[in-house]
Protein backbone atom coordinates (compact mmCIF):
# COMPACT_ATOMS: atom_id res chain seq x y z
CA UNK A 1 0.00 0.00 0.00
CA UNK A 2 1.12 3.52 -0.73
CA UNK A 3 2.04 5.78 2.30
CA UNK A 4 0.19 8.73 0.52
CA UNK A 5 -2.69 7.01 -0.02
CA UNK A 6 -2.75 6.63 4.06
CA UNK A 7 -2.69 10.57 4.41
CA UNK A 8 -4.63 12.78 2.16
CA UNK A 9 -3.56 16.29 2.83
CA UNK A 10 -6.89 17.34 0.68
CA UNK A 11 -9.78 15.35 0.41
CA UNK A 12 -11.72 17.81 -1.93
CA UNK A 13 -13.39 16.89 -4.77
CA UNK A 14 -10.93 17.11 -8.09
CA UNK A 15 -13.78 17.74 -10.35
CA UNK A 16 -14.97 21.21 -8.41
CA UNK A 17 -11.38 22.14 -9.04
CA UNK A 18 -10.93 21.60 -12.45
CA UNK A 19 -14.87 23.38 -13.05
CA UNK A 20 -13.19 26.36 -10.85
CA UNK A 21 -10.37 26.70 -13.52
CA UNK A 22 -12.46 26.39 -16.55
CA UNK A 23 -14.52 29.19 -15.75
CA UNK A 24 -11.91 31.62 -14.14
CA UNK A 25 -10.10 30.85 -17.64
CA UNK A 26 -13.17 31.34 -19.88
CA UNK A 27 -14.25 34.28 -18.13
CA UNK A 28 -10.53 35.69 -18.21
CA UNK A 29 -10.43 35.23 -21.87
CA UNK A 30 -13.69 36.64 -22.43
CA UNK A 31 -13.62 39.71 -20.69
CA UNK A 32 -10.04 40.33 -23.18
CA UNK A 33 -12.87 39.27 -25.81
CA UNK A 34 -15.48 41.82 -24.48
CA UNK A 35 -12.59 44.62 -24.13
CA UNK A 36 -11.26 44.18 -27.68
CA UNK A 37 -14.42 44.59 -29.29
CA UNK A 38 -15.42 47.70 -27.26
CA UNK A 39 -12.21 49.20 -28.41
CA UNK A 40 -12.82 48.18 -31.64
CA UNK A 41 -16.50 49.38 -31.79
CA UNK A 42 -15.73 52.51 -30.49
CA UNK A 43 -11.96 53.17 -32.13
């Protein structure tokens, strides 16, 4: 048996974690989206 299976430093969930990152990452890219095209609409 593994020794780090015996102690889990965190027992959260991997999948809210990887749901957390998607959406910071889409919503980063889209606000760079959303900025661009307001420069663009009004430049």
């Amino acid at each position: 048996m593994n020794e780090f299976e015996q102690d889990v430093q965190s027992k959260r969930n991997d999948f809210v974690d990887s749901v957390v990152g998607m959406v910071v990452s889409f919503g980063f890219f889209a606000t760079i989206f959303i900025i661009a095209t307001v420069v663009k609409f009004f430049g």
